[in-house]
Every structure is written in structure tokens, then in C-alpha cells.
Protein backbone atom coordinates (compact mmCIF):
# COMPACT_ATOMS: atom_id res chain seq x y z
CA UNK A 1 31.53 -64.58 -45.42
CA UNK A 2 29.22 -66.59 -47.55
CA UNK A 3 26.87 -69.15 -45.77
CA UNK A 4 26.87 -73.17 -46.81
CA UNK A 5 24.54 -74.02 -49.36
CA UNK A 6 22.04 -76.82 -48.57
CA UNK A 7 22.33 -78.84 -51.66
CA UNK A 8 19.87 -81.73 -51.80
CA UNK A 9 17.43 -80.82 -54.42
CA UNK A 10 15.78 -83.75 -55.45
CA UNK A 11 12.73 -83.28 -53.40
CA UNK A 12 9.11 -80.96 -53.82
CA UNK A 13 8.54 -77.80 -51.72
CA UNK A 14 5.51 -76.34 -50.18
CA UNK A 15 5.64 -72.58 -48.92
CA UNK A 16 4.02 -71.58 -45.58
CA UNK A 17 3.24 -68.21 -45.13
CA UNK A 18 2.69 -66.57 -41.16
CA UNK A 19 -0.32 -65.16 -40.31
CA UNK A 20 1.54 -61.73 -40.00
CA UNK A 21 -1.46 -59.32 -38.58
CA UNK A 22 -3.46 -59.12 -36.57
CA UNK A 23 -7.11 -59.77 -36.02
CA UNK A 24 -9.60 -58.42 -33.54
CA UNK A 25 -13.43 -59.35 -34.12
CA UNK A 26 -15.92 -57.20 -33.15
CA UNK A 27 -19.70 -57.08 -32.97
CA UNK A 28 -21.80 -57.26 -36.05
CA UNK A 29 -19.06 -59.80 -37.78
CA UNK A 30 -17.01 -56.21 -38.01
CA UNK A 31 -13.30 -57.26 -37.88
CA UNK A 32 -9.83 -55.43 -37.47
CA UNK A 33 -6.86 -56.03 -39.02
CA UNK A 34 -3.72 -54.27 -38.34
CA UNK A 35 -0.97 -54.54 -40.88
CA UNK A 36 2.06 -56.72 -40.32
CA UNK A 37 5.54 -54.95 -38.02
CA UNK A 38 7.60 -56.59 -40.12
CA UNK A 39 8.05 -59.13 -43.48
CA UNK A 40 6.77 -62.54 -43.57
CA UNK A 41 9.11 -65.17 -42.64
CA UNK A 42 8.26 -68.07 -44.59
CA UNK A 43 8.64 -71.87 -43.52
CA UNK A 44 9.64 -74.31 -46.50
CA UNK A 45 8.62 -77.49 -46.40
CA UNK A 46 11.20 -80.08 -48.59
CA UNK A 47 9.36 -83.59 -49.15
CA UNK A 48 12.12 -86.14 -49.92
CA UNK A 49 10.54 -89.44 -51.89
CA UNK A 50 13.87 -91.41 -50.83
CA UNK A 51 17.53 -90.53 -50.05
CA UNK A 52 20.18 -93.37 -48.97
CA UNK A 53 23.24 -94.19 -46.77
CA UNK A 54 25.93 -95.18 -48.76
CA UNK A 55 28.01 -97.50 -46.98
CA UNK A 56 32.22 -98.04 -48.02
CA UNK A 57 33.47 -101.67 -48.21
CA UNK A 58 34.04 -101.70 -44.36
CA UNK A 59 30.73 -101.13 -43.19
CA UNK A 60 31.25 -97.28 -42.65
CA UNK A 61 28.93 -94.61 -44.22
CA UNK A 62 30.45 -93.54 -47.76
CA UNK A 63 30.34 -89.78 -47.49
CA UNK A 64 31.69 -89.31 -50.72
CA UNK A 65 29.27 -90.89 -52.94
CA UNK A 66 26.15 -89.31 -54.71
CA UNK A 67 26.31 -86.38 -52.38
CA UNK A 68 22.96 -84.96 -53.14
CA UNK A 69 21.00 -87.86 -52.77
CA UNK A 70 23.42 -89.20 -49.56
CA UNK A 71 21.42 -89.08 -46.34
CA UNK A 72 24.97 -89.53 -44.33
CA UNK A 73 25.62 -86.03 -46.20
CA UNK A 74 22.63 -84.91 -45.07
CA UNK A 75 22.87 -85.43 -41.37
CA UNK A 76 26.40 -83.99 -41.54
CA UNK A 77 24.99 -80.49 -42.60
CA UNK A 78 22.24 -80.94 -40.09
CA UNK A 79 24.56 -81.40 -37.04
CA UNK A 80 26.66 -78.49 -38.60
CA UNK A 81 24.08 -75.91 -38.62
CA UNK A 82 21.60 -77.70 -35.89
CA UNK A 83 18.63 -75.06 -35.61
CA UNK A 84 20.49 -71.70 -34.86
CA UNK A 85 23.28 -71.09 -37.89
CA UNK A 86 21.98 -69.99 -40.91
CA UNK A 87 22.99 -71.10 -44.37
CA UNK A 88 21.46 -70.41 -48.22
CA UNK A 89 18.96 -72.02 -50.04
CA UNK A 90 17.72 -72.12 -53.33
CA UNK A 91 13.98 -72.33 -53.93
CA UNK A 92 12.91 -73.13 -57.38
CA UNK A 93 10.90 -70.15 -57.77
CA UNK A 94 12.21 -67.54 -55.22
CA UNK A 95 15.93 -68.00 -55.75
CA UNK A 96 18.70 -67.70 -53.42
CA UNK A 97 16.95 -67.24 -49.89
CA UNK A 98 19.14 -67.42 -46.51
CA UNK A 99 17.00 -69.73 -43.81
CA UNK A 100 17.85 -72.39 -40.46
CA UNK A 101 16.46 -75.63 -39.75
CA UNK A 102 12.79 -74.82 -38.49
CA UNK A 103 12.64 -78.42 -36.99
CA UNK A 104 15.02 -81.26 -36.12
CA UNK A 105 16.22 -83.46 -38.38
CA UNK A 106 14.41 -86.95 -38.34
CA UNK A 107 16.08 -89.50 -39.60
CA UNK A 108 13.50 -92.09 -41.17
CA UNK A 109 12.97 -95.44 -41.56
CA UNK A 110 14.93 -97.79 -44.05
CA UNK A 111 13.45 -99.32 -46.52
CA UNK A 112 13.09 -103.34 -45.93
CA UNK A 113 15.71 -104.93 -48.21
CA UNK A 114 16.64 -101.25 -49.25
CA UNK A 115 20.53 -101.51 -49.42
CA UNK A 116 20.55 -98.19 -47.44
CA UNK A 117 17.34 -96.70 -49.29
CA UNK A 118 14.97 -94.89 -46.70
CA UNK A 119 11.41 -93.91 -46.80
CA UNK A 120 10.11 -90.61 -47.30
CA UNK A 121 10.40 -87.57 -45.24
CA UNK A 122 10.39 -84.03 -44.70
CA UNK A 123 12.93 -81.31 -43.64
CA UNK A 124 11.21 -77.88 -42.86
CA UNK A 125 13.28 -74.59 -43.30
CA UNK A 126 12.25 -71.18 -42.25
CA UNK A 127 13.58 -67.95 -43.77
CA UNK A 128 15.87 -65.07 -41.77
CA UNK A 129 16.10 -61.82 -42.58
């Protein structure tokens, strides 16, 4: 079975690397490194510059509309997958990658006089194997 793709590109992505050995210092600035037990699991860090709630002519949130940019969309996939399910990814260099929510979703502030536009903020993602 195929996992959900998160699809809400418009943002910029910074990669994280682990510090996957380990170090011992020794006397005489003589240090130790053993190699890593296993690969890398990488955290992704998605800046988002603005996304919105749309909002229908009753006062409820569109989900519908501009899905990609749609914050209401957005918190719907969070409270699918919360921090434990996985689901795929596609990073603009490394392709298709399967990762989780590293963090909770925040939701930020709106923007005053914003008609449902909200300031920037940041989802982090961390790869599974």
C-alpha cells in the first residue's frame, strides 16, 4: 500500500544531517571516531512564507480550494498522520523519500487584515527507513 503524499510545495527546505558516530577525545587533542550502526536519518526543515484558510460563504473552512497553498488542508494531513504514520515526500533534490512529522504542527499567527493569510512558519520532517 502506497503512503499519502504531503503535497504543499511552495515553501524552501533545509537538510539536517545526525551526528551519526561517535566521538571519544583523548589526550594530546587525539580523537576517536567510530563509524555510524546504521544510515543517517535526515530531518527536513520546510519554511512556508504564507499559506491561508480558505473560508466557504458560511463561515466554515473551504477545504476544497487551492489545496496546496490551504492551511485547513494542511492541518487535515497533520491530524491524519500526527507524529507516528509515515507518508512520502518529495525533496527537490533527493526525490521521493518516505518520512513522519518530526515535530507538532504549529499553527501560526494570521496576518492582521489577512483574509485568512498567516505568517510564516516551519514544518520539520524526519526520514524512516
Amino acid at each position: 500500500m502506497a503512503n499519502a503524499l504531503y503535497d504543499f510545495p511552495y515553501c524552501t527546505v533545509t537538510v539536517e544531517y545526525p551526528e551519526s558516530s561517535l566521538r571519544v577525545q583523548f589526550g594530546n587533542s587525539w580523537t576517536f571516531v567510530a563509524p555510524p550502526t546504521a544510515p543517517d536519518q535526515r530531518i527536513f526543515t520546510l519554511k512556508y512564507p504564507t499559506m491561508y484558510y480558505y473560508v466557504d460563504s458560511g463561515g466554515a473552512i473551504d477545504y476544497t480550494k487551492n489545496p496546496k497553498m490551504n492551511f485547513g488542508v494542511l492541518e487535515q494531513f497533520y491530524q491524519t498522520h500526527r507524529l507516528y504514520k509515515k507518508f512520502d515526500y518529495v525533496h527537490p533534490v533527493y526525490g521521493l523519500i518516505v518520512v513522519r512529522f518530526h515535530q507538532p504542527l504549529i499553527v501560526p499567527e494570521g496576518m492582521p487584515g489577512g483574509t485568512g493569510a498567516l505568517q510564516s512558519f516551519e514544518v520539520k520532517l524526519v526520514e524512516q527507513p
